[in-house]
Protein backbone atom coordinates (compact mmCIF):
# COMPACT_ATOMS: atom_id res chain seq x y z
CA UNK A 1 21.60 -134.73 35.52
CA UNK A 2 25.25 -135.39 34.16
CA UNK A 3 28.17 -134.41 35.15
CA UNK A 4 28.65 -132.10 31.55
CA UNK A 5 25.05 -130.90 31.50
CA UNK A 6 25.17 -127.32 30.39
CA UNK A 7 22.65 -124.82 31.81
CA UNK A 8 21.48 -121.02 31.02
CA UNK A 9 19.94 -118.91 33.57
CA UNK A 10 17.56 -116.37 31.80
CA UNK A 11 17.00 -112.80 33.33
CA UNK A 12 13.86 -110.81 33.16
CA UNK A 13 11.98 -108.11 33.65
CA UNK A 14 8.55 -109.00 35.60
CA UNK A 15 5.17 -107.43 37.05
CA UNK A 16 7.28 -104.82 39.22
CA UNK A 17 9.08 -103.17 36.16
CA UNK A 18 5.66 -103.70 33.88
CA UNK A 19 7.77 -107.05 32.40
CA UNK A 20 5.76 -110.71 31.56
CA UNK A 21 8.70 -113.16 33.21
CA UNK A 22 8.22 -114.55 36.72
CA UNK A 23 11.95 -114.75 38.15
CA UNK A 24 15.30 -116.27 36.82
CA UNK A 25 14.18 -118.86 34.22
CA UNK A 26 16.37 -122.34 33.99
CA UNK A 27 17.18 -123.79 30.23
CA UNK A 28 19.12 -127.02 29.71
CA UNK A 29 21.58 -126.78 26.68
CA UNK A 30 23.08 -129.08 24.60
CA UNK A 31 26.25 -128.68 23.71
CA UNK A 32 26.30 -130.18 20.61
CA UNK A 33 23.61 -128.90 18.70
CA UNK A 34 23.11 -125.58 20.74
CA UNK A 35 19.36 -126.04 21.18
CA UNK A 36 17.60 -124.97 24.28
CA UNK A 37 15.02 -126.67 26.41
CA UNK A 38 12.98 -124.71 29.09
CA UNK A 39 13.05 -126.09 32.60
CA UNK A 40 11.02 -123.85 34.43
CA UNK A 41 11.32 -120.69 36.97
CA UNK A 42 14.94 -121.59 39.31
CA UNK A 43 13.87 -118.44 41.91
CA UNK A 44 11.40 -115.62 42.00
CA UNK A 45 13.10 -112.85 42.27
CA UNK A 46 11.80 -109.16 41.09
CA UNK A 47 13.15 -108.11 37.68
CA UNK A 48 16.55 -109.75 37.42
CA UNK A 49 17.39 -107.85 34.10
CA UNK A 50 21.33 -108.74 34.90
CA UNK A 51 23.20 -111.85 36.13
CA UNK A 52 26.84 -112.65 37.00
CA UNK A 53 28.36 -115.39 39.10
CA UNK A 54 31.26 -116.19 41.08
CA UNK A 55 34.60 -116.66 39.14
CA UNK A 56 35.24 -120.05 41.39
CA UNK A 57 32.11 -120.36 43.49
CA UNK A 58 28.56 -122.21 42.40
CA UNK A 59 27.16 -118.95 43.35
CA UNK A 60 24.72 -116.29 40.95
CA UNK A 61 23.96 -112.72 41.27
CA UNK A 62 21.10 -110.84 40.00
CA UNK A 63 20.52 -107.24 39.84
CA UNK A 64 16.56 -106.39 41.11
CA UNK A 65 16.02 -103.24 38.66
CA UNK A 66 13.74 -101.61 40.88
CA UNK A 67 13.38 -97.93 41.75
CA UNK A 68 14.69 -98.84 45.04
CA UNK A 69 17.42 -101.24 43.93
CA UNK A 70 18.86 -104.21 45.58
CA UNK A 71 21.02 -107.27 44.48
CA UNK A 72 20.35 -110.59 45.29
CA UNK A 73 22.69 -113.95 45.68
CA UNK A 74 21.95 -117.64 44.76
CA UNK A 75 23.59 -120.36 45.36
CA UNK A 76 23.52 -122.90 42.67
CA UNK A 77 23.29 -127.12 43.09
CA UNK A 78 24.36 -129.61 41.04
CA UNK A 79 21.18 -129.29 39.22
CA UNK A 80 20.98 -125.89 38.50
CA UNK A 81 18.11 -125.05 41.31
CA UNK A 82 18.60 -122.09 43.21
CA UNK A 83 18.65 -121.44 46.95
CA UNK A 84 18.27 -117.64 47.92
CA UNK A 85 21.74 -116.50 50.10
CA UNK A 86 21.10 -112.71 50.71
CA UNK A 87 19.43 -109.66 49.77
CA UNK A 88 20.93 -106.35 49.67
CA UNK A 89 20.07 -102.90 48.91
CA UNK A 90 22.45 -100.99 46.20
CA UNK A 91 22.05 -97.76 47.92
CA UNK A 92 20.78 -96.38 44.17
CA UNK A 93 18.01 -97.18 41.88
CA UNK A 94 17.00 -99.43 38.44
CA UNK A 95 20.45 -100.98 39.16
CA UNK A 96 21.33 -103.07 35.67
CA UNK A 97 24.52 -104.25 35.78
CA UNK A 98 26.89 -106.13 38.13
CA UNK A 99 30.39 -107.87 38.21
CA UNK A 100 32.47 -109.96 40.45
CA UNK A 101 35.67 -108.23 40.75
CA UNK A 102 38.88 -110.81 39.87
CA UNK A 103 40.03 -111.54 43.50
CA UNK A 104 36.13 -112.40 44.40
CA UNK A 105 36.28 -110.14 47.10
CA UNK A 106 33.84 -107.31 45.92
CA UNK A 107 30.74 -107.28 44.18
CA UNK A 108 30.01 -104.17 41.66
CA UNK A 109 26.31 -102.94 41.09
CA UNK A 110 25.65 -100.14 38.25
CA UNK A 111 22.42 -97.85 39.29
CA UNK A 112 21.56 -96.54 36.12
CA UNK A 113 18.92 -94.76 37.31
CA UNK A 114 20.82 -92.32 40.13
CA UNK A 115 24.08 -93.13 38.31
CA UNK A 116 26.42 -94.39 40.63
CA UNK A 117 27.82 -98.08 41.36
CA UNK A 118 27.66 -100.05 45.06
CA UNK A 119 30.23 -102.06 46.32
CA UNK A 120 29.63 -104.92 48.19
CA UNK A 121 31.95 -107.22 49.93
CA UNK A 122 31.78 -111.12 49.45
CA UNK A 123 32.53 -113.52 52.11
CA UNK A 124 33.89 -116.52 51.90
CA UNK A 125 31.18 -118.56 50.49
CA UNK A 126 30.62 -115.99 48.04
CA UNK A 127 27.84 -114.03 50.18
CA UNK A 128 27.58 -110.31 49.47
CA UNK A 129 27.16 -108.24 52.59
CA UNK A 130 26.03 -104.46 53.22
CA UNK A 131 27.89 -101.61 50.67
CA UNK A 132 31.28 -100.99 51.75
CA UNK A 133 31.10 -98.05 48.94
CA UNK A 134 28.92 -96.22 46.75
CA UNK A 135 30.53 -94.09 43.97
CA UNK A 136 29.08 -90.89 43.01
CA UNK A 137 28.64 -90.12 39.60
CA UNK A 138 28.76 -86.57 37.75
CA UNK A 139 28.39 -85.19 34.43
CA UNK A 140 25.52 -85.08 31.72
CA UNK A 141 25.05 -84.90 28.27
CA UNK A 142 23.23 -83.15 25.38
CA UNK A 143 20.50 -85.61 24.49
CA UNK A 144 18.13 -83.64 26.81
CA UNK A 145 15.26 -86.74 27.60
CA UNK A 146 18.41 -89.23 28.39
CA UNK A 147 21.58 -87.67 29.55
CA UNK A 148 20.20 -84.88 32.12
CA UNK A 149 22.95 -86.66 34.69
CA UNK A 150 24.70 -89.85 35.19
CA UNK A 151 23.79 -92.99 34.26
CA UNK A 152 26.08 -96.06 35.45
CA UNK A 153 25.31 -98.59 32.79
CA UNK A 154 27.71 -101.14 33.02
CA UNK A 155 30.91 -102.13 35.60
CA UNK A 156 33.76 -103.84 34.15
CA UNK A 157 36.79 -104.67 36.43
CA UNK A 158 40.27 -105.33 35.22
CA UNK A 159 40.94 -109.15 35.37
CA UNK A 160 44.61 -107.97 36.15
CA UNK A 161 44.32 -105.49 38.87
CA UNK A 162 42.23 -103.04 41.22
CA UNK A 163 41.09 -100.44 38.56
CA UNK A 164 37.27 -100.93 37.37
CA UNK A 165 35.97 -99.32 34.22
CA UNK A 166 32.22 -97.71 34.48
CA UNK A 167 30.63 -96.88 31.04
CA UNK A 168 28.08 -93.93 31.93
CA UNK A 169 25.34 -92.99 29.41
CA UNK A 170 24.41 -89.61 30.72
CA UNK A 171 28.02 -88.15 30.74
CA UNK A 172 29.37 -89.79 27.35
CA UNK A 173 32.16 -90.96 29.66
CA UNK A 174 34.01 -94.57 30.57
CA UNK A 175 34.95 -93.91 34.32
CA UNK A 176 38.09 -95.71 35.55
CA UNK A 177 38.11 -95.84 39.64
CA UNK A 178 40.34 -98.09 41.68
CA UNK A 179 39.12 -99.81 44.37
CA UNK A 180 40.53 -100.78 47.41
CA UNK A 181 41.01 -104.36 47.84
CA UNK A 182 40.52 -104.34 51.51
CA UNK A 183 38.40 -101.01 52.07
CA UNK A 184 35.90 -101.91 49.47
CA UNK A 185 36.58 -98.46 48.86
CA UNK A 186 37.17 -96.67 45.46
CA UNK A 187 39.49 -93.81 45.07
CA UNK A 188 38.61 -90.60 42.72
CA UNK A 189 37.58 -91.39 39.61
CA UNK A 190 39.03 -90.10 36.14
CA UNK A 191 37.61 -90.00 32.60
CA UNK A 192 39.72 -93.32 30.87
CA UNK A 193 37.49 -92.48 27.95
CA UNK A 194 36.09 -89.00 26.57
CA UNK A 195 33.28 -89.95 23.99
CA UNK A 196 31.69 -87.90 21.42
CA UNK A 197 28.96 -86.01 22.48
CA UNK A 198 26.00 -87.67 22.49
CA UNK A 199 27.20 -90.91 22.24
CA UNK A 200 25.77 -92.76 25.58
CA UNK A 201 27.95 -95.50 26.03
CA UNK A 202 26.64 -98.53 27.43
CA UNK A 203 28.52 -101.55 27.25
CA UNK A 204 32.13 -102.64 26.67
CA UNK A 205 34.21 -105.08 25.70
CA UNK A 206 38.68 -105.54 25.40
CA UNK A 207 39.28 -107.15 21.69
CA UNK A 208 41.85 -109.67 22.15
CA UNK A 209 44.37 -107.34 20.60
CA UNK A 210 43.98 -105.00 23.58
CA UNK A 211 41.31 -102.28 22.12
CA UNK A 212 38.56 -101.42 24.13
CA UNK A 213 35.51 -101.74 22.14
CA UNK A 214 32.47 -99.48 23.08
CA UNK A 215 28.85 -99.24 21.71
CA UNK A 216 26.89 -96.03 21.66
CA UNK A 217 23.40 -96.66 22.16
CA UNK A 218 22.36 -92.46 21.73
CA UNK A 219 24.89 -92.38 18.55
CA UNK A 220 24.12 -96.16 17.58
CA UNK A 221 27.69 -96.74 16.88
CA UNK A 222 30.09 -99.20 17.60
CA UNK A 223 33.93 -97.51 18.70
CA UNK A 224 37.10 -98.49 19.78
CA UNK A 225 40.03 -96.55 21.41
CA UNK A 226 43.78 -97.35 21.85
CA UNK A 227 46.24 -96.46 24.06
CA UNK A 228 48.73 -93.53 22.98
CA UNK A 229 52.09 -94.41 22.95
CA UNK A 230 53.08 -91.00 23.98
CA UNK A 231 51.31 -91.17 27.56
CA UNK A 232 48.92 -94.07 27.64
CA UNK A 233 45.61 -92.65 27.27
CA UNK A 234 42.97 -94.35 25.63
CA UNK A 235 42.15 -92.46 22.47
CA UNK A 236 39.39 -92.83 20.00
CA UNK A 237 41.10 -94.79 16.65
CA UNK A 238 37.62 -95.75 14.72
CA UNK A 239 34.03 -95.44 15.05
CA UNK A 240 31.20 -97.56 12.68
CA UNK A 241 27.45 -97.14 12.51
CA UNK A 242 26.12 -100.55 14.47
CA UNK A 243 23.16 -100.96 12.05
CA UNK A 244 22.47 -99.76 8.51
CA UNK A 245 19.28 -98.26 9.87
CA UNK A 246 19.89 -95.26 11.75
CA UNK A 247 16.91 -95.73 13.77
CA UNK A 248 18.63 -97.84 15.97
CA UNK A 249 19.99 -98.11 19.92
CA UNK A 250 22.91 -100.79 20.69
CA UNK A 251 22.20 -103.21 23.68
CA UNK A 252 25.09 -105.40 23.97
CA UNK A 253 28.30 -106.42 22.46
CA UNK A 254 30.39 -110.01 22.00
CA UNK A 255 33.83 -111.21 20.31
CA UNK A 256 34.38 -114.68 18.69
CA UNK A 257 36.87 -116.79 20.32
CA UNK A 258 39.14 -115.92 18.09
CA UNK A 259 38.70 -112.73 17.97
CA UNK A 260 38.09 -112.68 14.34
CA UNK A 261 34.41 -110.91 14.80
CA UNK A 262 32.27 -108.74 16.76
CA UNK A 263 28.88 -109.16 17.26
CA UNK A 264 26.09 -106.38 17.95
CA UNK A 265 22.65 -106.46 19.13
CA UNK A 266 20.71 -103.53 17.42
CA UNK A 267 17.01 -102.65 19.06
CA UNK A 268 14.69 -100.79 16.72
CA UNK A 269 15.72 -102.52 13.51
CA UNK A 270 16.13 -105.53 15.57
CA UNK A 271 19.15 -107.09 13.75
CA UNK A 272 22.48 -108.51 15.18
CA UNK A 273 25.58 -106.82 12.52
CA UNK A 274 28.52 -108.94 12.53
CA UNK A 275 32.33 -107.07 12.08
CA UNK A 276 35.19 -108.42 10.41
CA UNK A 277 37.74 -107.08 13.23
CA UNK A 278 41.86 -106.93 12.41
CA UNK A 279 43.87 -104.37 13.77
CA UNK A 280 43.01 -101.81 11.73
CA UNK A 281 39.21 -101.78 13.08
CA UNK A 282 35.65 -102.99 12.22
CA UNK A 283 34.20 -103.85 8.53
CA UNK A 284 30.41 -104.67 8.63
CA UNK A 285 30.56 -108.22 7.31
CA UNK A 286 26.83 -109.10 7.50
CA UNK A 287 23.82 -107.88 9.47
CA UNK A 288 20.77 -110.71 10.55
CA UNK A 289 17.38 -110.47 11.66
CA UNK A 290 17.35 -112.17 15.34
CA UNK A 291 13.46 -113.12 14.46
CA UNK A 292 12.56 -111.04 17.32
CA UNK A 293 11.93 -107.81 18.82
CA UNK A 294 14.07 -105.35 21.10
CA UNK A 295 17.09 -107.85 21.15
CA UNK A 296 17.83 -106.80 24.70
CA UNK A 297 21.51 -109.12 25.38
CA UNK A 298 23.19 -111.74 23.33
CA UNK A 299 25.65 -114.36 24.40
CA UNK A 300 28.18 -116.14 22.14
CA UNK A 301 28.59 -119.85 23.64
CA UNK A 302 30.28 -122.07 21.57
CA UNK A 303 29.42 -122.08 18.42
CA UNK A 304 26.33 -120.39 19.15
CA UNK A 305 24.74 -117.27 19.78
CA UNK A 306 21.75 -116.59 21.80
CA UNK A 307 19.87 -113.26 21.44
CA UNK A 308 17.18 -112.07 24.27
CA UNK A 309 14.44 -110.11 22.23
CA UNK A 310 13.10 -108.37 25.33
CA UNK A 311 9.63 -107.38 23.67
CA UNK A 312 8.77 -110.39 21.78
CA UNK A 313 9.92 -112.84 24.76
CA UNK A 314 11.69 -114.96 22.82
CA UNK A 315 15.21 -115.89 22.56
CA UNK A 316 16.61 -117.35 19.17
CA UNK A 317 19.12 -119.42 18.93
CA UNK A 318 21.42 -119.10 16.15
CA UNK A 319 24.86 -121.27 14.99
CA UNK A 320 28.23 -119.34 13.77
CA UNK A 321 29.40 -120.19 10.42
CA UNK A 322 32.91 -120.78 11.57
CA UNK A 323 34.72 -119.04 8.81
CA UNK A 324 32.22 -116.13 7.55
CA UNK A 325 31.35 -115.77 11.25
CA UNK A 326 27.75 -114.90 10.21
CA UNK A 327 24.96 -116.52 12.51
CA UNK A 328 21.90 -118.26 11.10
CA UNK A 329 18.75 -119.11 13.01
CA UNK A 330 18.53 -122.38 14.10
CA UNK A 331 14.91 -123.98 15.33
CA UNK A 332 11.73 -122.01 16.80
CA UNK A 333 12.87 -119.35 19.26
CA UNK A 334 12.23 -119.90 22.99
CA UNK A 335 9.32 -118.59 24.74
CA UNK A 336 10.29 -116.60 27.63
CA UNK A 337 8.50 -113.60 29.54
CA UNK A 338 10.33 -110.16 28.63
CA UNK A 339 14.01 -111.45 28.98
CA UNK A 340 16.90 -109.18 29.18
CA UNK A 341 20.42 -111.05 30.11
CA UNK A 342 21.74 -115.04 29.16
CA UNK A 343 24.29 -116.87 31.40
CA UNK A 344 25.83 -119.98 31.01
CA UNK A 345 26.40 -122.20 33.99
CA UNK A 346 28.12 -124.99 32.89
CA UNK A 347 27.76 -127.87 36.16
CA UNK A 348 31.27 -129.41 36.96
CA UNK A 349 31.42 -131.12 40.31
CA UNK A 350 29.64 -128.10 41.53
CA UNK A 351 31.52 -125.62 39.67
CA UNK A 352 31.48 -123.97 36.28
């Protein structure tokens, strides 16, 4: 393997969570033309429908979205082949999200399932060890068969400081909570975003101009909030339907480099919409077929995009026109068993 080889870890759902994929799968990439080439299974590891790694450590995490959750560590080789650190239990079930916080000292687990997020501290070589925390949720919503309580969906920690951001489904709320550098303890939560009823937020994202982007995957919208300059709070300055079908529930979210675009994976009509973003908000430039189903998570690496259809098991690869920003399909999609999340690990000397 070279020095520059580029690599993408693949998560899945498998047998456990009624999925088709047997672990973490391994692709090689090429940076050049974008196109992917299957390696194999790095670990088996039960439903890994979420991966993150270690800001400045060849380590991976992997969320195990099982009823009775638990979050397992890798470390990563030259090569890309995974050796199994630790295993730990999340204290909450289906966990499907997790984040390193910036410092590397704590690792953040969303349950969705009993709605509340684990903290786990990281040693030095990037293991995690037992929960130091786990944050109680509250609140519901009124879609009755998907917002009866909380529903952690996705942890996103300030790159600048201790405060963490939880977008929760069931409450139509983005939770800010600060935790504790050396505790590994968060303080009491408050409500850094109010969303409309109904909305279920799920994933999030800061434009480059500083405006927190949010999609809705009840409302199937896409929404972004400000801060007020009389106080500070984030209010709600646009909303736009993610898909021209209404029939449709958001996965995931990602911004061009320049910041020029947003891109939006839409399950049901399964279609990725691309926004024209300036300051004033989000214009639907173009909406694509990803040549899948279910598009689960997408990635923008390079000048490519990767969508996971979860129910098809494919992922299709797809290049950016660079000034339209509109992706078109490149190649046969990738076979893959039921895959849910794509991360680039990009080997350096044994770094990213």
């Amino acid at each position: 393997m070279g020095a520059n080889d580029e690599y993408v870890f693949l998560g899945c759902y498998t047998g456990e969570s009624g999925g088709e994929g047997e672990g973490i799968a391994l692709l090689r990439r090429d940076p050049a033309t974008g196109d992917l080439t299957r390696l194999g299974v790095a670990v088996r590891t039960p439903s890994p429908s979420f991966l993150a790694q270690h800001p400045r450590l060849p380590v991976l995490y992997a969320v195990n979205e099982l009823d009775a959750g638990t979050v397992s560590a890798f470390a990563i080789a030259e090569d890309a082949s995974l050796t199994p650190l630790a295993v730990r239990s999340t204290g909450g079930s289906a966990p499907c999200h997790l984040a390193v916080t910036a410092d590397a000292r704590h690792l953040l687990v969303a349950n969705y399932l009993s709605g509340d997020v684990s903290v786990h501290p990281l040693d030095a070589d990037g293991v995690p060890g037992e929960r130091s925390d786990l944050l109680i949720l509250r609140g519901e919503g009124p879609v009755a068969d998907r917002q009866q309580g909380p529903h952690a969906h996705m942890v996103a920690p300030d790159p600048n400081g201790p405060d963490v951001l939880i977008a929760d489904l069931g409450s139509d709320r983005v939770w800010r909570a600060r935790l504790d550098p050396l505790s590994g303890r968060f303080a009491p939560v408050d409500a850094a975003v109010v969303a409309a009823p109904g909305t279920g937020p799920r994933h999030l994202r800061y434009a480059l101009d500083g405006a927190l982007l949010l999609v809705g995957e009840l409302a199937g919208d896409l929404s972004w909030y400000r801060p007020d300059p009389s106080d500070g709070a984030l209010r709600l300055a646009g909303s736009v339907p993610s898909s021209s079908d209404k029939a449709t529930f958001p996965s995931e979210l990602a911004t061009g480099r320049d910041g020029r675009f947003v891109y939006v994976a839409n399950r049901g009509p399964d279609t990725v919409s691309v926004f024209a973003w300036v300051p004033e908000g989000a214009t639907l430039v173009a909406e694509v077929a990803t040549g899948g189903e279910w598009p689960r998570h997408l990635a923008l690496l390079g000048d490519h995009l990767y969508v996971a259809n979860e129910r098809s098991h494919t992922v299709t690869v797809f290049r950016i026109d660079p000034d339209t920003g509109v992706p078109q399909a490149q190649g046969e999609p990738v076979r893959e068993g039921t895959p849910t999340c794509v991360l680039r690990w990009h080997s350096m000397g044994g770094g990213r």
